[in-house]
Protein backbone atom coordinates (compact mmCIF):
# COMPACT_ATOMS: atom_id res chain seq x y z
CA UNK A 1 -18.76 -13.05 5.78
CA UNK A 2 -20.68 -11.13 3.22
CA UNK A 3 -18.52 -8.21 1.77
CA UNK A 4 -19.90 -5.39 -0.75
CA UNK A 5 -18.78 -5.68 -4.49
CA UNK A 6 -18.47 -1.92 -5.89
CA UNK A 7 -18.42 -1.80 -9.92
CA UNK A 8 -14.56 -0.78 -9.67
CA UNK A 9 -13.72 -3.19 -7.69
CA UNK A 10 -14.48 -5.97 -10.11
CA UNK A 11 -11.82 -5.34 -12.51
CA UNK A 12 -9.47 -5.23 -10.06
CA UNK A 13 -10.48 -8.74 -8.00
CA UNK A 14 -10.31 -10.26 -11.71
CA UNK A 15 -6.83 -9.42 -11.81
CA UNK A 16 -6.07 -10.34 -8.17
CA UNK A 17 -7.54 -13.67 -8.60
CA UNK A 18 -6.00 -14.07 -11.57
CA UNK A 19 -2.81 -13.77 -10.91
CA UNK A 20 -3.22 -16.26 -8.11
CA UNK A 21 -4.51 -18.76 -10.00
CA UNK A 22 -1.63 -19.29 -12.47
CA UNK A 23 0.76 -18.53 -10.12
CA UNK A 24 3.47 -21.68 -9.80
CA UNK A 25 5.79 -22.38 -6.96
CA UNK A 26 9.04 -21.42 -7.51
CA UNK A 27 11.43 -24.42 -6.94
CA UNK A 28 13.15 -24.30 -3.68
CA UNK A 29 15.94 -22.37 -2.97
CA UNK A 30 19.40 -23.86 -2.15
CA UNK A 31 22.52 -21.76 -0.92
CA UNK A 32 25.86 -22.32 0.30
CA UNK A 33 26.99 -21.11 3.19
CA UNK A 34 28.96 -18.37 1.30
CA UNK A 35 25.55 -17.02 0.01
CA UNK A 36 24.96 -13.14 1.07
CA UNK A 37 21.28 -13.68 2.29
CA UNK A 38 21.89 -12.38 6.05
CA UNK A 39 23.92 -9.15 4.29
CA UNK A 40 20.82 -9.13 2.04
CA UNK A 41 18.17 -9.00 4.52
CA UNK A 42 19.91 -6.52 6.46
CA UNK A 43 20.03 -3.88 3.53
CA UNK A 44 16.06 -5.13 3.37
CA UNK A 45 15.71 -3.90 7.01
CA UNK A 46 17.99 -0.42 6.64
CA UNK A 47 15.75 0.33 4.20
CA UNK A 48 12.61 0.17 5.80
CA UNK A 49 13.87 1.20 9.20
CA UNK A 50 14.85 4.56 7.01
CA UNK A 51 11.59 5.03 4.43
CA UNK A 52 8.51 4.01 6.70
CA UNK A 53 8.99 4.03 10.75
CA UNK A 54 5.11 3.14 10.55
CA UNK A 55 5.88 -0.02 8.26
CA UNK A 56 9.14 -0.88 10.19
CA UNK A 57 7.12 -0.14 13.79
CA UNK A 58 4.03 -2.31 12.37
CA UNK A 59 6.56 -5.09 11.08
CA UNK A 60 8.48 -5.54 14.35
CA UNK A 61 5.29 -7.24 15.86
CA UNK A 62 5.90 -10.41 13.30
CA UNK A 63 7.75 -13.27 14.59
CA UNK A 64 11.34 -13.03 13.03
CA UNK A 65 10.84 -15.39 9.58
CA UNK A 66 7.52 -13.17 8.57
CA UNK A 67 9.15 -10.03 9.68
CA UNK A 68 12.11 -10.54 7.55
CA UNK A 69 10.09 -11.46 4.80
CA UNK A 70 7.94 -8.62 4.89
CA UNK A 71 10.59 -5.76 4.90
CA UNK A 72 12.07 -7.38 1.88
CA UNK A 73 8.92 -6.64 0.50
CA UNK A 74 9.19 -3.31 1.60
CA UNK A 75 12.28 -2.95 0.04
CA UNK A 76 11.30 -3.94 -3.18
CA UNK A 77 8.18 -1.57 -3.20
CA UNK A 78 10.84 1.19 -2.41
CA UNK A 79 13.73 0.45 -4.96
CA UNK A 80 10.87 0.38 -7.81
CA UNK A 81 9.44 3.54 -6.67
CA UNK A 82 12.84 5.37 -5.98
CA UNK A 83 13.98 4.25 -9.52
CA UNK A 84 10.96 5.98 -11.47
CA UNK A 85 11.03 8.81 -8.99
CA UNK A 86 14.96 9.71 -8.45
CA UNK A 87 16.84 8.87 -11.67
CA UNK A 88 16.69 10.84 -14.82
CA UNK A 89 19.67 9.69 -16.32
CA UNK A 90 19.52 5.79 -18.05
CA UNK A 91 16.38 5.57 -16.27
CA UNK A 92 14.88 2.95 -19.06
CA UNK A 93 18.13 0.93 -18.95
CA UNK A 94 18.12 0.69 -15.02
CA UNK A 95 14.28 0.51 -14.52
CA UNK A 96 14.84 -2.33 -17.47
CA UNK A 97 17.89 -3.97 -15.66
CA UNK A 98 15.73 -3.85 -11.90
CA UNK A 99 12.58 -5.62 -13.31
CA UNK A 100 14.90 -8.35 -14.30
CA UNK A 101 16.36 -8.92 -11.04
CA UNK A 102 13.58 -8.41 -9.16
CA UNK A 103 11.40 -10.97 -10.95
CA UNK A 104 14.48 -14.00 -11.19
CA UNK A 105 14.36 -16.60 -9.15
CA UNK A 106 18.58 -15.96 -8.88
CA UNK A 107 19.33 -12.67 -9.18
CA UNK A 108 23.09 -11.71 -8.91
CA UNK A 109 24.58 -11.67 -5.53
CA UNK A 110 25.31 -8.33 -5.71
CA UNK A 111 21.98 -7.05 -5.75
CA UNK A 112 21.01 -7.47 -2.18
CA UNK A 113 17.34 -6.04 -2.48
CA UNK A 114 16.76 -8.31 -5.32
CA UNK A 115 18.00 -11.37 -3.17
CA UNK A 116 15.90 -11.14 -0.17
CA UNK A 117 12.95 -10.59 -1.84
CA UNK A 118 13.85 -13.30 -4.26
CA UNK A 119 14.28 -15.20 -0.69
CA UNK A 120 11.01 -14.08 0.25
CA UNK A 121 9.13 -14.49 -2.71
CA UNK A 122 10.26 -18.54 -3.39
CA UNK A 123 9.83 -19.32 0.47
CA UNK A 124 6.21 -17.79 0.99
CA UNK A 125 5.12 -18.56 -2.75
CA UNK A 126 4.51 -15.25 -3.74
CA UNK A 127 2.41 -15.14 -7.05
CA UNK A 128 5.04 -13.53 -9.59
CA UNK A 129 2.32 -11.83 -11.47
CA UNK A 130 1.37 -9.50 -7.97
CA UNK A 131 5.20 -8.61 -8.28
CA UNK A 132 4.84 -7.61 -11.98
CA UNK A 133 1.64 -5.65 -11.62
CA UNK A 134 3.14 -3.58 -8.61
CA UNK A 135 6.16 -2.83 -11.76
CA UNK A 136 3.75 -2.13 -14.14
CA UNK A 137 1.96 0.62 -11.58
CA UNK A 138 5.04 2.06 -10.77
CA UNK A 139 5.90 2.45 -14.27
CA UNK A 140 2.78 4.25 -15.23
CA UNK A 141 4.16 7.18 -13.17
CA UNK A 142 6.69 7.68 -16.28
CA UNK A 143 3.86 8.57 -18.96
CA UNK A 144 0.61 9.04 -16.75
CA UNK A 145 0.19 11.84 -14.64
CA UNK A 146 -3.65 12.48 -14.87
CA UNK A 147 -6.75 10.85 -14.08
CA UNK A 148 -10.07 11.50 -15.08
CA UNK A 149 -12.04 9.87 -13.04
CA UNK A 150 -12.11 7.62 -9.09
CA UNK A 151 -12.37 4.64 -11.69
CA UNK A 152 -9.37 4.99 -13.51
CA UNK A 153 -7.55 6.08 -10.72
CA UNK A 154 -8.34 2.94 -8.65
CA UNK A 155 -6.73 0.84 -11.04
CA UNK A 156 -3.51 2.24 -10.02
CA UNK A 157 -4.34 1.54 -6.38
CA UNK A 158 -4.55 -1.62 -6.70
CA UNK A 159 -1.04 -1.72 -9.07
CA UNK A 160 0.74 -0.02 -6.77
CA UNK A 161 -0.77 -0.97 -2.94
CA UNK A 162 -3.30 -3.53 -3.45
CA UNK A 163 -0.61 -5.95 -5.07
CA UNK A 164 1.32 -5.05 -1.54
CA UNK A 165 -1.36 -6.22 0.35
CA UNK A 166 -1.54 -9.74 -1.93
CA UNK A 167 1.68 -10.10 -1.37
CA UNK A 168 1.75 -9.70 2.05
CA UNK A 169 -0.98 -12.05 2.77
CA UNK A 170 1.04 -14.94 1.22
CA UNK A 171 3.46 -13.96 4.09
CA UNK A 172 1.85 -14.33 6.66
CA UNK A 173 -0.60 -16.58 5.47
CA UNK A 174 -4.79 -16.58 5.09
CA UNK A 175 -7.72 -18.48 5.27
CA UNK A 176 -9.36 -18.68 2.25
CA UNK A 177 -9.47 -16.51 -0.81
CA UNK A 178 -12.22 -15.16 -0.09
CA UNK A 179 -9.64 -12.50 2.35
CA UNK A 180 -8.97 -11.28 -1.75
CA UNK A 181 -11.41 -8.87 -1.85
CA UNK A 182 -10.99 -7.25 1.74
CA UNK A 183 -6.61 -6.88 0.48
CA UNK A 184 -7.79 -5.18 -2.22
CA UNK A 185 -9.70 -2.28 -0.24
CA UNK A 186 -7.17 -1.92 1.96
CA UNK A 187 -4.64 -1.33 -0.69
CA UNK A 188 -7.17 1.34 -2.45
CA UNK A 189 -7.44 3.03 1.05
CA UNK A 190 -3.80 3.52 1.37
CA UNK A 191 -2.92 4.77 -1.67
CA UNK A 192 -5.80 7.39 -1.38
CA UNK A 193 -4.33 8.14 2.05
CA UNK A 194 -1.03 8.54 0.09
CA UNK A 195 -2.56 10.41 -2.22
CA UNK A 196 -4.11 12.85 -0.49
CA UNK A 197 -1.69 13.65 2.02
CA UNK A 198 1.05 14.27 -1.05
CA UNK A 199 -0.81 16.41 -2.95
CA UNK A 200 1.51 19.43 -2.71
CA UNK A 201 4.53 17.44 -3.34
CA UNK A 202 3.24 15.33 -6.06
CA UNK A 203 2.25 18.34 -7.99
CA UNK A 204 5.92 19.91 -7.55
CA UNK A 205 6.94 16.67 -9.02
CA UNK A 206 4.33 17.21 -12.25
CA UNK A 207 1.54 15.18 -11.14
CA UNK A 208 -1.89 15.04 -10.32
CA UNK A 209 -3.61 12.01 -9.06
CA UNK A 210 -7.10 13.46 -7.84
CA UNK A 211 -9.64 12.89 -10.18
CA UNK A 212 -10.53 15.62 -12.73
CA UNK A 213 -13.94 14.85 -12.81
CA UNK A 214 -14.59 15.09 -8.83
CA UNK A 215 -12.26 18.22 -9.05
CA UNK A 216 -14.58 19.88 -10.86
CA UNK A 217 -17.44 18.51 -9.20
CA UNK A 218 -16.41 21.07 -6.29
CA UNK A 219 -15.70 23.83 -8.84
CA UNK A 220 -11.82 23.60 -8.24
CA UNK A 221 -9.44 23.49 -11.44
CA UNK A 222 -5.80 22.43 -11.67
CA UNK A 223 -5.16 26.33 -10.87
CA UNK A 224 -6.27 26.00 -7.59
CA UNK A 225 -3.91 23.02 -6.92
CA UNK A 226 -1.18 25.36 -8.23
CA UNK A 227 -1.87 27.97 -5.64
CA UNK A 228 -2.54 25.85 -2.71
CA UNK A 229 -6.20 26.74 -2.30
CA UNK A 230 -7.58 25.87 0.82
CA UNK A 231 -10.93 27.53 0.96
CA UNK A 232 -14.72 25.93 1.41
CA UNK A 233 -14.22 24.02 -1.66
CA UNK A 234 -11.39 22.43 -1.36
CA UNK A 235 -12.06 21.60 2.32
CA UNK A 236 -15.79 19.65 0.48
CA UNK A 237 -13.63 18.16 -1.68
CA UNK A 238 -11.34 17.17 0.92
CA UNK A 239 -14.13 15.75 3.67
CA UNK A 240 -15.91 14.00 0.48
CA UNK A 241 -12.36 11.77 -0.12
CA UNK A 242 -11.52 11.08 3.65
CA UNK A 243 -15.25 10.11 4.28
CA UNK A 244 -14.69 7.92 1.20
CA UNK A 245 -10.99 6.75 2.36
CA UNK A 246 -12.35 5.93 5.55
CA UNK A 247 -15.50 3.74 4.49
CA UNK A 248 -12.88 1.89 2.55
CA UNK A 249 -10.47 1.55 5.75
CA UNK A 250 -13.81 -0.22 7.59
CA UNK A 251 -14.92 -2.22 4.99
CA UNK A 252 -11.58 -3.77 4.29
CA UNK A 253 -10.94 -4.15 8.57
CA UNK A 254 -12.78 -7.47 8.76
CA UNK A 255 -10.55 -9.40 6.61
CA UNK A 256 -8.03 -8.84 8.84
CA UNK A 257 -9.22 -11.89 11.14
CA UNK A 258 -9.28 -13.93 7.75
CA UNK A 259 -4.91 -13.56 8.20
CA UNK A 260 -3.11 -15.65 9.84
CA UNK A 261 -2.58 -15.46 14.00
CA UNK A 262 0.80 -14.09 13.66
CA UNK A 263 0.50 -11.54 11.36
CA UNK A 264 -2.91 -9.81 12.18
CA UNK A 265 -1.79 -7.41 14.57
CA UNK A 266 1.08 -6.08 12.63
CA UNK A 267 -1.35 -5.75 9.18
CA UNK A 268 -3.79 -4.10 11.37
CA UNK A 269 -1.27 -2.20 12.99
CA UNK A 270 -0.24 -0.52 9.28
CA UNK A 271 -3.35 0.21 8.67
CA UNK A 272 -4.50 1.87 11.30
CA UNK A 273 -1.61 3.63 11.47
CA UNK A 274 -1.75 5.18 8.50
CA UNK A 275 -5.68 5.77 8.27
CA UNK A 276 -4.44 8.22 10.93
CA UNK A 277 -2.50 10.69 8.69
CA UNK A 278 -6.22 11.11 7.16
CA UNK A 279 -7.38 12.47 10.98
CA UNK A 280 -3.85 14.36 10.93
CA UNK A 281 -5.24 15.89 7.74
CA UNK A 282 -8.34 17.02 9.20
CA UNK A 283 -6.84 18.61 12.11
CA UNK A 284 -4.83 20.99 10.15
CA UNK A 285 -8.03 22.26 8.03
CA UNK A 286 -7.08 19.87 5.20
CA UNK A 287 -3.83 22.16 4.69
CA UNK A 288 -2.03 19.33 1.86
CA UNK A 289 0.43 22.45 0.47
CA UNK A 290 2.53 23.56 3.15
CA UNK A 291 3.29 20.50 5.57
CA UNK A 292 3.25 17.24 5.22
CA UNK A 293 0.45 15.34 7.28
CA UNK A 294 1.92 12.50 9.68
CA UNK A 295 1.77 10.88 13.36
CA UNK A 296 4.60 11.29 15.69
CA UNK A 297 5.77 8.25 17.05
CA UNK A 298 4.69 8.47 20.48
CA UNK A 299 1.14 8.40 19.30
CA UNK A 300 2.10 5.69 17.18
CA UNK A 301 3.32 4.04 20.27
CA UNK A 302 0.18 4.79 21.84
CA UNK A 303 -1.59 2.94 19.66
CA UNK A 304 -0.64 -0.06 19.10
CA UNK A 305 -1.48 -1.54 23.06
CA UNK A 306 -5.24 -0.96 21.36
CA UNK A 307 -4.66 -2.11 17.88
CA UNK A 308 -3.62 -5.82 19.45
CA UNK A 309 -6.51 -5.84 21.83
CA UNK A 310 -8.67 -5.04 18.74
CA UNK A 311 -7.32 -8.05 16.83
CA UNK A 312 -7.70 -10.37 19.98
CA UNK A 313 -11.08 -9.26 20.50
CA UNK A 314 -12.04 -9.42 17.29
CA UNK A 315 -13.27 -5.85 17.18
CA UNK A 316 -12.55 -5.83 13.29
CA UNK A 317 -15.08 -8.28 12.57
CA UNK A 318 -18.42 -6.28 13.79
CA UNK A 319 -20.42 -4.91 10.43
CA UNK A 320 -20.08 -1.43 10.99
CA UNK A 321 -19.40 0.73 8.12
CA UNK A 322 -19.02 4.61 7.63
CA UNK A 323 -20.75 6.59 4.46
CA UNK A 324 -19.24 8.72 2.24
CA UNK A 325 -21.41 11.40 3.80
CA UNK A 326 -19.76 10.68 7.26
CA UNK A 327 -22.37 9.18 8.86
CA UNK A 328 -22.48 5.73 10.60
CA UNK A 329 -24.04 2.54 9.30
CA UNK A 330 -24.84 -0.46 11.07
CA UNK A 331 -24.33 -3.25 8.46
């Protein structure tokens, strides 16, 4: 299955593949039957259950190993971003003390996030170096709170939500590595999802991930953001990154029948999930300031009966792509 190579993207699949190939298994856990792992995989699933009812409602369609597995991944992802985004106090010493448990192959019993994904990391052979890139993203929310242009800014994608999706394909496992490429999209469509919907909030918290370049493309400034513009301009600006978002979203949708049986539904299910809050977006005149864009959980519900029928149909593997200028192409 043929899949288009932007000039972006390549950076990013070299470190995707790279980290893959000189990854090496972990050796195989052993614990005794004093060992906290059921404790630890319970704080895993508290903590998803109470940050992301679309991740916990997606997860709940993998069989129990998998599922497990992947809200210790979850938690992770969340105890690395609540550490750069909560604490101001020792925030180098804990951030410090976290990347070390996080990345050993025994971290103390006492740090129950650590030991599930620890777990979960030696028992699907997770390559170490996704872990450490998804650190190294987070991190960059410490100094960096700019971008100049889509370029640079994709490079963070793929640090923090690309490296989730490579990670989560060793969980519930993938044909070839040729799915690489298709992980990576996803995880740049996600994070411009995030993105977009937290644009408000972000900037209360001192930061500003759209590009300045596209900004003032559409003649906004940083001033605008400040005031919550919402006029013609910003709604351009706004239509120009779904349209983008979403031709990302359907170019990425085909490697989703390169996962394993299992665990195509429930990656399908996230995604398509959360490509909603872009529609969300749109139905509230691409108002980013003064709510916060989201699906209720009854049309979440509502949803996923079609999401499985499109991954047992196949659905995800016909070539049809949308343009950045919103209109459809047959590929």
């Amino acid at each position: 299955m043929a899949v288009s190579i932007r000039s972006w993207e390549r950076p990013l699949l070299a470190l995707a593949y790279g980290a893959l190939e000189s990854h090496k298994p972990a050796p195989e856990r052993i614990y005794n039957g004093t060992h906290p792992l059921a404790e630890a995989y319970a704080a895993s699933k508290s903590i998803t259950r109470q940050h992301s009812r679309t991740f916990f409602m997606a997860s709940a369609m993998l069989p129990k190993a998998e599922r497990l597995a992947i809200r210790a991944l979850y938690a992770f992802c969340r105890v690395s971003d609540d550490l750069v985004d909560q604490f101001t106090t020792n925030r180098d010493s804990k951030i410090s003390q976290w990347r070390q448990h996080a990345l050993s192959e025994a971290p103390p019993e006492n740090d129950l996030v650590a030991l599930a994904w620890a777990d979960a990391r030696s028992n699907y052979s997770i390559p170490r170096q996704y872990a450490e890139q998804l650190l190294d993203g987070v991190s960059r929310d410490l100094t960096k709170r700019r971008y100049q242009s889509f370029e640079e800014l994709t490079d963070y994608c793929y640090a923090v939500a690309s490296t989730v999706g490579l990670m989560t394909m060793h969980i519930v496992g993938y044909a070839s590595t040729e799915a690489i490429p298709y992980a990576v999209k996803l995880g740049v469509a996600l994070q411009l999802t995030n993105i977009l919907r937290d644009v408000g909030e972000d900037w209360q918290n001192g930061r500003l991930y759209l590009p300045q370049e596209e900004l003032a493309q559409f003649g906004l400034s940083e001033a605008d953001i400040a005031a919550g513009c919402t006029d013609d301009r910003w709604r351009a600006f706004m239509r120009f990154q779904i349209a983008r978002a979403h031709q990302l979203y359907q170019e990425a949708m085909p490697g989703i029948a390169m996962l394993g049986d299992r665990g195509q539904a429930a990656v399908a299910a996230a995604a398509e999930l959360y490509r909603a809050i872009l529609d969300d977006i749109e139905a509230h005149d691409y108002d980013v300031f003064s709510r916060r864009a989201h699906i209720s959980g009854a049309q979440k519900l509502r949803q996923l009966p079609i999401i499985w029928w499109r991954t047992k149909t196949k659905r995800y593997n016909e070539p049809q792509f949308i343009a950045v200028d919103g209109s459809i192409l047959e590929g």
